[in-house]
N, C-alpha and C. Protein backbone atom coordinates (compact mmCIF):
# COMPACT_ATOMS: atom_id res chain seq x y z
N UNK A 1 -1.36 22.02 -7.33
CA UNK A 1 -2.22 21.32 -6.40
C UNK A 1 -1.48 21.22 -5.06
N UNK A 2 -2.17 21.15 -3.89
CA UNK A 2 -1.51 21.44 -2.65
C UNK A 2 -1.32 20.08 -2.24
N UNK A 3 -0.70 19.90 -0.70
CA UNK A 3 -0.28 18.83 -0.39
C UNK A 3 -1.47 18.02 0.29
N UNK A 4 -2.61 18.42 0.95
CA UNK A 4 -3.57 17.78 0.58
C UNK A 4 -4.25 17.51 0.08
N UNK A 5 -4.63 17.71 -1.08
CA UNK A 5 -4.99 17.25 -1.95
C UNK A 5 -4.84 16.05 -2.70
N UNK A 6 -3.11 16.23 -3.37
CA UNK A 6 -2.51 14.44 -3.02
C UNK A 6 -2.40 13.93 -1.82
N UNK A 7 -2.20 13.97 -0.85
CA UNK A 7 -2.41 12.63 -0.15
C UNK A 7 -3.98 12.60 0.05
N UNK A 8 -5.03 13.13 0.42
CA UNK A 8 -6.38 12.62 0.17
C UNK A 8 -6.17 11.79 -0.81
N UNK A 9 -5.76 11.92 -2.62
CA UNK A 9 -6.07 11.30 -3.56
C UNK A 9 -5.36 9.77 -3.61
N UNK A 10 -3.61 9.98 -2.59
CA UNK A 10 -2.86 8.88 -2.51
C UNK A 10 -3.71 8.19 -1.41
N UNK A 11 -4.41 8.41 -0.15
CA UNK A 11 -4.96 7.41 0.70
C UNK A 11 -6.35 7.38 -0.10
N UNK A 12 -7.24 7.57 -0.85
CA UNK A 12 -8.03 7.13 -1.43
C UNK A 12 -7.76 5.99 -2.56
N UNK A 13 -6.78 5.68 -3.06
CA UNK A 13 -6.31 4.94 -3.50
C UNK A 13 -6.05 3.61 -2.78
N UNK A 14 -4.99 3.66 -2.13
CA UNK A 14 -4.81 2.75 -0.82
C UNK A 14 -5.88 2.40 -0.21
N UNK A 15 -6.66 3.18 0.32
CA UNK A 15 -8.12 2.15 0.43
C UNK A 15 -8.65 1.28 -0.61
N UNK A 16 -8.73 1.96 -1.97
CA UNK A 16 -9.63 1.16 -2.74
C UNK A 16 -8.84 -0.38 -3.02
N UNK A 17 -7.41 -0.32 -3.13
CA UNK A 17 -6.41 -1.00 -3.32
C UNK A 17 -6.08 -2.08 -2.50
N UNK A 18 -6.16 -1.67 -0.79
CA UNK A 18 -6.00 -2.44 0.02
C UNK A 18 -7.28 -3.70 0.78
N UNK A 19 -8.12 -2.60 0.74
CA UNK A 19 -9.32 -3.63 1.43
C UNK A 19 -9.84 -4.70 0.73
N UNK A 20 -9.65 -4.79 -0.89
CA UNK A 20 -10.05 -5.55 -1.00
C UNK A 20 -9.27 -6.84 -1.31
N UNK A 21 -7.85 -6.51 -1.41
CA UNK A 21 -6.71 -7.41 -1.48
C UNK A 21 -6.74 -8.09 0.04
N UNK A 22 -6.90 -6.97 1.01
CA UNK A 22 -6.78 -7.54 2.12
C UNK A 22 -8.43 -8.67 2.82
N UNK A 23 -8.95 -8.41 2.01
CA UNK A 23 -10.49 -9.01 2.00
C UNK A 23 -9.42 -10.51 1.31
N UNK A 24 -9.49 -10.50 0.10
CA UNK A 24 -8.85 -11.76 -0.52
C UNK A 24 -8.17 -12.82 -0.04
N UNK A 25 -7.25 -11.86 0.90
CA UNK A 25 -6.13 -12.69 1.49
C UNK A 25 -6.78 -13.46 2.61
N UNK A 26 -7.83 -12.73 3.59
CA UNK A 26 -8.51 -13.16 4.56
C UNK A 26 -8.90 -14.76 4.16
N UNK A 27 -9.92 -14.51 2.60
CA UNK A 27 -11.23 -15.23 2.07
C UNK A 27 -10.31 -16.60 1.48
N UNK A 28 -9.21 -15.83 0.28
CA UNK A 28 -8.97 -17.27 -0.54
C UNK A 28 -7.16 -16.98 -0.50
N UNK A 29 -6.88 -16.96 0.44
CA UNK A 29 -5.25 -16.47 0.05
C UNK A 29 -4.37 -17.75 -0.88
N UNK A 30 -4.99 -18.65 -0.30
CA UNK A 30 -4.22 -19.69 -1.46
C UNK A 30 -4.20 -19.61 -3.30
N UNK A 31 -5.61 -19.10 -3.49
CA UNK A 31 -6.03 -18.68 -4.60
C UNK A 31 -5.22 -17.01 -5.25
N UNK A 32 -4.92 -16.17 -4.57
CA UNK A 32 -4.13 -15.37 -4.68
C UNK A 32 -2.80 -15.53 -4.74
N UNK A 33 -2.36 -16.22 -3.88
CA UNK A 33 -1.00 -16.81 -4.36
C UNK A 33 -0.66 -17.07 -5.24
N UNK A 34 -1.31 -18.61 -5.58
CA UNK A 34 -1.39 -18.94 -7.34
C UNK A 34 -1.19 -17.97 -8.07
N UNK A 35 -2.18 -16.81 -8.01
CA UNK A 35 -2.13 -15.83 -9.50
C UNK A 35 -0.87 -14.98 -9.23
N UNK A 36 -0.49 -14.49 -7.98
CA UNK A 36 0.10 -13.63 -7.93
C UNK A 36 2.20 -14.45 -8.04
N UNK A 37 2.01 -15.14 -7.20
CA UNK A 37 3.22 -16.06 -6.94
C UNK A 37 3.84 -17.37 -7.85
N UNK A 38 2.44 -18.03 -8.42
CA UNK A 38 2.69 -19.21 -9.31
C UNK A 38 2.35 -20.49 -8.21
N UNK A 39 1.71 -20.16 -6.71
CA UNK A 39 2.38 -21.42 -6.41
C UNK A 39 0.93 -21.33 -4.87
N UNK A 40 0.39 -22.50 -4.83
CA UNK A 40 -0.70 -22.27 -3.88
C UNK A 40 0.08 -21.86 -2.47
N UNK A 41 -0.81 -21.54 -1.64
CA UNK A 41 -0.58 -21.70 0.23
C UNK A 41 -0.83 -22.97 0.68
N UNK A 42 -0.30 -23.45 1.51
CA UNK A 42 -0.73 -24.62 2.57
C UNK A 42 -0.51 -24.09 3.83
N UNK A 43 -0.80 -25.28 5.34
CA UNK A 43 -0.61 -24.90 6.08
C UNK A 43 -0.34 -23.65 7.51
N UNK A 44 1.02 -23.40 7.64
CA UNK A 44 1.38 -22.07 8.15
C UNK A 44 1.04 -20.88 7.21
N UNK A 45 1.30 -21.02 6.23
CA UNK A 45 1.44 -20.17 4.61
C UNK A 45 0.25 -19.13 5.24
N UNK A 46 -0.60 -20.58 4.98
CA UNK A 46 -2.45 -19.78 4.73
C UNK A 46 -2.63 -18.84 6.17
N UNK A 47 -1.61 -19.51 7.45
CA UNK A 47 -1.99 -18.65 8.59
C UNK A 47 -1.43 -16.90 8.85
N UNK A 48 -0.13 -17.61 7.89
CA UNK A 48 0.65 -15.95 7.99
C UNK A 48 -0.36 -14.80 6.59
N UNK A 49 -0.50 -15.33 5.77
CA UNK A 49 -1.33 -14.54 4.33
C UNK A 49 -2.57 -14.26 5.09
N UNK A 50 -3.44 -14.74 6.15
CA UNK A 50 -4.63 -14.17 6.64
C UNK A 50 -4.27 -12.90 7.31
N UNK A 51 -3.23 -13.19 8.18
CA UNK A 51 -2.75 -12.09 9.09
C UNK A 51 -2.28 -11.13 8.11
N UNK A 52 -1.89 -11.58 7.24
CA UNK A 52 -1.26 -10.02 6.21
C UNK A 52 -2.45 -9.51 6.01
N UNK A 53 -3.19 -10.13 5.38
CA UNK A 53 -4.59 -9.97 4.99
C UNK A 53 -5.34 -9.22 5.95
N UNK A 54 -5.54 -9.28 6.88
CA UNK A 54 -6.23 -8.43 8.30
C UNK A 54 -5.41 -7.50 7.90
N UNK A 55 -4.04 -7.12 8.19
CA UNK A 55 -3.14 -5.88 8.22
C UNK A 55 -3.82 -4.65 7.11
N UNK A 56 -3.48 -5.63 5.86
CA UNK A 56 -3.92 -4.90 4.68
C UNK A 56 -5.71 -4.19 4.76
N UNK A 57 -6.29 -5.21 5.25
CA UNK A 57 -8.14 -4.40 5.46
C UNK A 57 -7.74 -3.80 6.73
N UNK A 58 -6.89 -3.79 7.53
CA UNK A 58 -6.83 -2.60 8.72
C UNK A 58 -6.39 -1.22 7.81
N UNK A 59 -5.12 -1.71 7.13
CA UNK A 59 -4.78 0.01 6.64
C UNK A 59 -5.00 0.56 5.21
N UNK A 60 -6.07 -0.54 4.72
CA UNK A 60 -7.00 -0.15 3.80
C UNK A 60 -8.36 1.25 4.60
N UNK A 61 -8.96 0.30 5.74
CA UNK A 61 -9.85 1.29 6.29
C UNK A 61 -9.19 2.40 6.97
N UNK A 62 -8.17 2.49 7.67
CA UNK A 62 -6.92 3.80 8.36
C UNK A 62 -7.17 4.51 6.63
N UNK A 63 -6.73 3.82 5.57
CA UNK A 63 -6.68 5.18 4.78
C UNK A 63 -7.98 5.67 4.03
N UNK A 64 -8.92 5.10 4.52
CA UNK A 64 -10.63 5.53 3.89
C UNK A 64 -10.68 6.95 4.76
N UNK A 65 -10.44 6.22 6.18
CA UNK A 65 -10.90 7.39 7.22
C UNK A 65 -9.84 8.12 7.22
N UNK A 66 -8.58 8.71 6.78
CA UNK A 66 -7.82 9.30 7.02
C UNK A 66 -7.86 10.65 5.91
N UNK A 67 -8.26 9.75 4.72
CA UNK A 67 -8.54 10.47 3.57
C UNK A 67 -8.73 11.85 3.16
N UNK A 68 -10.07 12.06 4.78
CA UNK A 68 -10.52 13.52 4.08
C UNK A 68 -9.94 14.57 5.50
N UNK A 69 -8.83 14.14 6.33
CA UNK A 69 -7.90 14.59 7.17
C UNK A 69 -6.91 14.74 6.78
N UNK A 70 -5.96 14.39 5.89
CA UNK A 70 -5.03 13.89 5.21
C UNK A 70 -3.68 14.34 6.01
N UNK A 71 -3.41 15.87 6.46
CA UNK A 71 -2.85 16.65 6.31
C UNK A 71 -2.76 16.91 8.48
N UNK A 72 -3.66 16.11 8.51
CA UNK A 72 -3.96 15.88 9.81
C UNK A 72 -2.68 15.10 10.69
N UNK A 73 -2.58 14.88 12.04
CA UNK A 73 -1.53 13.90 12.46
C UNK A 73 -1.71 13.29 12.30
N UNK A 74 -2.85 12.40 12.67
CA UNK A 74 -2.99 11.32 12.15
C UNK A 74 -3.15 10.59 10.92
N UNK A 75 -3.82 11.70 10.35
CA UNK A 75 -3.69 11.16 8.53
C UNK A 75 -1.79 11.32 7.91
N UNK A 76 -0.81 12.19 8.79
CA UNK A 76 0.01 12.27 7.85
C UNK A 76 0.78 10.48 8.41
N UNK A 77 0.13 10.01 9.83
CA UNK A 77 1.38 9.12 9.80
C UNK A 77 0.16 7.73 9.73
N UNK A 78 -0.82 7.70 8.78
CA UNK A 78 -1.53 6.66 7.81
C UNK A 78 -0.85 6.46 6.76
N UNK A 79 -0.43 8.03 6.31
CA UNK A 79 0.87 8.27 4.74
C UNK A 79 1.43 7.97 4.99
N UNK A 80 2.26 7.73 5.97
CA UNK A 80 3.83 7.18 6.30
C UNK A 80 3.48 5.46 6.68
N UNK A 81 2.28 5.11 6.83
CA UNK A 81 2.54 3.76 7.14
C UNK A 81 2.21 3.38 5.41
N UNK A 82 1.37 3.77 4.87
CA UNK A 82 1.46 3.34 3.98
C UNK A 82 2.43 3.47 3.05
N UNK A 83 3.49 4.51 2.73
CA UNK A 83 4.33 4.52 2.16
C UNK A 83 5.45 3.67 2.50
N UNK A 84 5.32 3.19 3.94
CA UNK A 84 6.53 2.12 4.50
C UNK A 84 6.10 0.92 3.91
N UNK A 85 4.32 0.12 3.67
CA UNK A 85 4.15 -0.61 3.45
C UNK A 85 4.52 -0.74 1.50
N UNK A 86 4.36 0.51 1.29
CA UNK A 86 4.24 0.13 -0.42
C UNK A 86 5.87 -0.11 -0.83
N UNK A 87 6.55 0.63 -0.30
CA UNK A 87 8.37 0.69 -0.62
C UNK A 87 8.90 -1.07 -0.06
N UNK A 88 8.38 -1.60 0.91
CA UNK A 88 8.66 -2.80 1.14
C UNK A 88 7.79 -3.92 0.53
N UNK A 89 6.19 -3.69 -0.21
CA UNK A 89 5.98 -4.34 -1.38
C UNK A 89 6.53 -4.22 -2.28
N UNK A 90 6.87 -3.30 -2.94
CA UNK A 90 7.58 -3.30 -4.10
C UNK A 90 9.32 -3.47 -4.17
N UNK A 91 10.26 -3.71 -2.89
CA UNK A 91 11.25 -4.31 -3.03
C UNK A 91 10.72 -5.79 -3.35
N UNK A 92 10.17 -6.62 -2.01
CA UNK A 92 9.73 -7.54 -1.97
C UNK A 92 9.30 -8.34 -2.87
N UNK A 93 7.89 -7.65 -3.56
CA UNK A 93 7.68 -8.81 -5.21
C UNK A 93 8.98 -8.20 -6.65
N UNK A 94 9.70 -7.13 -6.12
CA UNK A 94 10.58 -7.17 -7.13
C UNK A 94 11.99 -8.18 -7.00
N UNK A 95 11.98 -8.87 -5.89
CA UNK A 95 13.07 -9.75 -5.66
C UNK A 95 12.22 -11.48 -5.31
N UNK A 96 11.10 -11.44 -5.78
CA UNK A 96 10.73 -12.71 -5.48
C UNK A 96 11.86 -13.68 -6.98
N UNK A 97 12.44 -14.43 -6.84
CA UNK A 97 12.95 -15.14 -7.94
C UNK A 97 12.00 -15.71 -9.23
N UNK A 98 11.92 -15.72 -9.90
CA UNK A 98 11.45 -16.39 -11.22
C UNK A 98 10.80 -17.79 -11.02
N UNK A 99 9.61 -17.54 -11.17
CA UNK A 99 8.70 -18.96 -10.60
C UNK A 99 7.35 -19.36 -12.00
N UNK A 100 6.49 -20.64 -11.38
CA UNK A 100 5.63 -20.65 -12.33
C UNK A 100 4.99 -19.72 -12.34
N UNK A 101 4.65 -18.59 -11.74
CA UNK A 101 4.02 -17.40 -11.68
C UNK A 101 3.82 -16.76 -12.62
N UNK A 102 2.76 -15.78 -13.19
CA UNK A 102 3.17 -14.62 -14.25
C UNK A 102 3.92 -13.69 -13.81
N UNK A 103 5.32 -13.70 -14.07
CA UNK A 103 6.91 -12.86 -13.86
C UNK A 103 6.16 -11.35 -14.24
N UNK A 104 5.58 -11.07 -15.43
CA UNK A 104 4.82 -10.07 -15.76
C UNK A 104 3.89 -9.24 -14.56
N UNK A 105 3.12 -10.23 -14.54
CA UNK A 105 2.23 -9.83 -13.57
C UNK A 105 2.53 -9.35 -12.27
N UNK A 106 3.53 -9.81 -11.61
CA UNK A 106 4.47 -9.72 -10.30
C UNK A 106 5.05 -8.78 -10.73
N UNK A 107 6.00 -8.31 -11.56
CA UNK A 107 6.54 -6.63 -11.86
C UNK A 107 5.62 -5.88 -12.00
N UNK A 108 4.64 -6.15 -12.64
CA UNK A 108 3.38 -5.07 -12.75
C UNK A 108 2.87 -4.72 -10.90
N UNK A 109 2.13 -5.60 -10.40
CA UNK A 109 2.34 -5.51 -8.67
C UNK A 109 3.40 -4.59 -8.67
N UNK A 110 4.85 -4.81 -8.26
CA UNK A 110 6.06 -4.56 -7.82
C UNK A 110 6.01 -2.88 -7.99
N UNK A 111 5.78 -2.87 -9.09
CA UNK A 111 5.66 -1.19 -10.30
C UNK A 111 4.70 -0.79 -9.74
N UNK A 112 3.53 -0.91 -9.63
CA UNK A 112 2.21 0.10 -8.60
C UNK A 112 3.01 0.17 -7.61
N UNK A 113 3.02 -0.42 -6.82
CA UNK A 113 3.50 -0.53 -5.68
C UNK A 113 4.41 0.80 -5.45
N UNK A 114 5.67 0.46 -5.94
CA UNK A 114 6.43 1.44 -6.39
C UNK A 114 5.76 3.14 -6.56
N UNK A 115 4.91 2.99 -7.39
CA UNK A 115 5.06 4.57 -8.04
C UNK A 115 3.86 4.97 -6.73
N UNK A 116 3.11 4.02 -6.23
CA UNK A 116 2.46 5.02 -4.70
C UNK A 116 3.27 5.13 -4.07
N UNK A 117 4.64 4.32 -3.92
CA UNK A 117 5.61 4.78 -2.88
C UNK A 117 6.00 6.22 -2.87
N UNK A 118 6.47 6.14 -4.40
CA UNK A 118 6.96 7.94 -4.71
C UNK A 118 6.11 8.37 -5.00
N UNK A 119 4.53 8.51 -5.16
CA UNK A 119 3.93 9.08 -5.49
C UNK A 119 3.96 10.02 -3.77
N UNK A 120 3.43 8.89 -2.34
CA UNK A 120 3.21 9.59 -1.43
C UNK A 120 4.26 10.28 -0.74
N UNK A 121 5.56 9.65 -1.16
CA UNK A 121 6.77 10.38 -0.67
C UNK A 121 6.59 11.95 -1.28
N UNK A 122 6.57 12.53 -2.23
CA UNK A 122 6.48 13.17 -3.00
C UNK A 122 5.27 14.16 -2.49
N UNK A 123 3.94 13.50 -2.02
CA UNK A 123 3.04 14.33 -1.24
C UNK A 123 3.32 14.36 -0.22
N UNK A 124 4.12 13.83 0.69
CA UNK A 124 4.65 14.17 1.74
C UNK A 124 5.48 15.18 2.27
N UNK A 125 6.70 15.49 1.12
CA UNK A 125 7.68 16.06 1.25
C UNK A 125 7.14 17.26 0.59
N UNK A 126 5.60 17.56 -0.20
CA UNK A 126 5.64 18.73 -0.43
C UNK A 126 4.52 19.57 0.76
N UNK A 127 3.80 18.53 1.26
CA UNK A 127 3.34 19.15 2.84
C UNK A 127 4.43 19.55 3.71
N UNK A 128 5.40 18.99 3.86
CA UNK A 128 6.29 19.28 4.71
C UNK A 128 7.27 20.87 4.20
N UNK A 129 7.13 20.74 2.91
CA UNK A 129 7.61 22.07 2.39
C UNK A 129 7.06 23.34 2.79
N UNK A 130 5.16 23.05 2.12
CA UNK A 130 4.60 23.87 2.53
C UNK A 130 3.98 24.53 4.00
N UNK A 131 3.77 23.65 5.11
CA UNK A 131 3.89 23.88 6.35
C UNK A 131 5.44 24.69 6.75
N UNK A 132 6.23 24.60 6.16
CA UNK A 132 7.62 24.77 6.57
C UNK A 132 7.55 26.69 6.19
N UNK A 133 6.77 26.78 4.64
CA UNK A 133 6.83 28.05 4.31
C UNK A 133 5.75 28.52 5.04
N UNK A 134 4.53 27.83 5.66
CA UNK A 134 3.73 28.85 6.32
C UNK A 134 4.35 29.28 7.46
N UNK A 135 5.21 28.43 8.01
CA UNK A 135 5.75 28.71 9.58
C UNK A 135 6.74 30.04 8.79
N UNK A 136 7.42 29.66 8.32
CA UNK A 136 8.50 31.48 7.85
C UNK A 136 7.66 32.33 7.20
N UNK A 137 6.46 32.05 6.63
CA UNK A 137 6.28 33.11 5.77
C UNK A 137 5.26 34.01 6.50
């Protein structure tokens, strides 16, 4: 399978993944917390989790529309934002400390997270291969 192909299939993902997390965070982020963290939002909390929340439905929709470009400039550096965003989710909930939270559930997060990281690294680096052999070959 070629290199667009996965990343179409990796930013189709990321859309389905992001907009609506990032919808959540907008709507009930305190309520997400809880499940995800163990522990509600208050205050500032709820102001910074909206703004993530916008971020996330911004590069939820960047990777709807990028999707069937993939391979494009602009679709390759949607892949690169999203692969910056997934490698720093998945350090992130993999170092949150041990809380009332489901610990389970938060590695599970951490672990998606993760394997789109290398999943898009991986479609990245084999576009970059193959552009590399069309230019010599």
């Amino acid at each position: 399978m070629n290199a667009n192909t996965w990343l179409s299939r990796f930013l189709t993902i990321g859309a389905v993944l992001e907009i609506p997390v990032g919808l959540g965070l907008l709507v009930v982020p305190s309520a997400l917390s809880t499940l995800l963290l163990g522990a509600p939002l208050s205050g500032t909390g709820l102001i910074v989790a909206r703004l993530g929340g916008g971020g996330l439905l911004a590069l939820g929709i960047a990777c709807w529309f990028a999707r069937s470009t993939p391979i494009a400039r602009a679709g390759l550096g949607v892949a690169a934002s999203l692969l910056t965003y997934n490698v720093i989710a998945c350090v992130t909930l993999f170092l949150v400390p041990p809380g009332p939270g489901s610990r389970a559930l938060l590695l599970g997060v951490a672990a998606l997270h993760g394997l789109l990281a290398v999943g898009l690294l991986g479609a990245l680096l084999l576009g970059a291969r193959q552009r590399g052999a069309q230019l010599n070959g």
